[in-house]
Protein backbone atom coordinates (compact mmCIF):
# COMPACT_ATOMS: atom_id res chain seq x y z
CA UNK A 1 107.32 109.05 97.16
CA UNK A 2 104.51 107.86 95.01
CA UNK A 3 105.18 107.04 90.96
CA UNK A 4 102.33 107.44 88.72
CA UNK A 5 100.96 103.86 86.50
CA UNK A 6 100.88 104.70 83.04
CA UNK A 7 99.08 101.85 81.64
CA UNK A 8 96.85 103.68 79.47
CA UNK A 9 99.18 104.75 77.00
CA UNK A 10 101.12 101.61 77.33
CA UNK A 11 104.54 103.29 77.74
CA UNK A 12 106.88 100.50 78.69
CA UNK A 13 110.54 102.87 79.77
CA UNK A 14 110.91 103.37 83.85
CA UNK A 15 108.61 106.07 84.53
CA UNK A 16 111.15 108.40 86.85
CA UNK A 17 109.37 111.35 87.42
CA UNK A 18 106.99 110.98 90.50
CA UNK A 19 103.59 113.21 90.76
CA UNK A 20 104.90 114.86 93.96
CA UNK A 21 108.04 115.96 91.61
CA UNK A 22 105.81 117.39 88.53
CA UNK A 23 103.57 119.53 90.78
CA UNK A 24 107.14 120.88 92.35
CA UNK A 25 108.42 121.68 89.30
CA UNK A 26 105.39 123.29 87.99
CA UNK A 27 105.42 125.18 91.17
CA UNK A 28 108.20 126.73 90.38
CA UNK A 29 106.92 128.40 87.30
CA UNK A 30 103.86 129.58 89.22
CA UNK A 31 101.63 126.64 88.11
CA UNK A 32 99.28 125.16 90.39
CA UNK A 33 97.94 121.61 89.87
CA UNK A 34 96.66 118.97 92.35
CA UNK A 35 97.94 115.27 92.35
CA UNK A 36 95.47 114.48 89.74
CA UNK A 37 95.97 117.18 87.25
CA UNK A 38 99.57 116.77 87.92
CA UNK A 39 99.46 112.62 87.05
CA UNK A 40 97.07 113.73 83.35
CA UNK A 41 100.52 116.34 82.56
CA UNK A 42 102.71 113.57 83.06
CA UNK A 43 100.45 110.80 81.34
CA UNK A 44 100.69 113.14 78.04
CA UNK A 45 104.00 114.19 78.22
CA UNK A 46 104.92 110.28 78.64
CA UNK A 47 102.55 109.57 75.19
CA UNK A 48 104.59 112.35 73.70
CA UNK A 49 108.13 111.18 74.70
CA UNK A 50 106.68 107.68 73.30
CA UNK A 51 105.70 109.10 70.08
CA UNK A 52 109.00 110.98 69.81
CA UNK A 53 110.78 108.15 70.35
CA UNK A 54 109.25 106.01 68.04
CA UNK A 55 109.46 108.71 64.99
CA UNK A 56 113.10 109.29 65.76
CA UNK A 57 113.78 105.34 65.91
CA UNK A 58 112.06 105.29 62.22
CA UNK A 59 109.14 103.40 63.37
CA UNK A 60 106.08 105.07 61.64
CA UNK A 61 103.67 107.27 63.06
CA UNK A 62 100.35 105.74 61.00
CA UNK A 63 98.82 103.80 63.44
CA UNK A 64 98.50 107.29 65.51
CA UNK A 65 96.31 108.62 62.72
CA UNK A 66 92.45 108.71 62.74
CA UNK A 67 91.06 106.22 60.85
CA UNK A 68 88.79 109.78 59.21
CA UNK A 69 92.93 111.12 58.54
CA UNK A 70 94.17 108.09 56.69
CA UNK A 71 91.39 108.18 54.33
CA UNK A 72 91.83 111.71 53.34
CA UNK A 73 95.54 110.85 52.66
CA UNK A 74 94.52 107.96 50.25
């Protein structure tokens, strides 16, 4: 079974959700994706679970803000 690499989002936890998996379980609620769409889903939802993580840990969220965003808040 082939496992996605996630290096553009730099997520650094054991990836354990293969492509092969996603596009099953998305089958199952009568979504159809190929291996590529499939590997993009889990490349965000990764990002996500990385962003999540960090804002529960207390880390802040800032450097995820548009450079346009932080002025606005200033």
């Amino acid at each position: 079974m082939q496992t996605m690499n996630l290096k553009t989002n730099n997520y650094r936890g054991e990836k354990k959700i293969s492509v092969y998996k996603a596009i099953a379980i998305l089958a199952k609620n009568n979504i159809q994706v190929d291996e590529n769409e499939a590997a993009v889903i889990l490349n965000f939802l990764y990002h996500v679970a990385k962003i999540y993580s960090s804002a529960k840990t207390g880390k802040t969220l800032r450097k995820h803000r548009t450079v346009k965003k932080l002025a606005e808040d200033i």
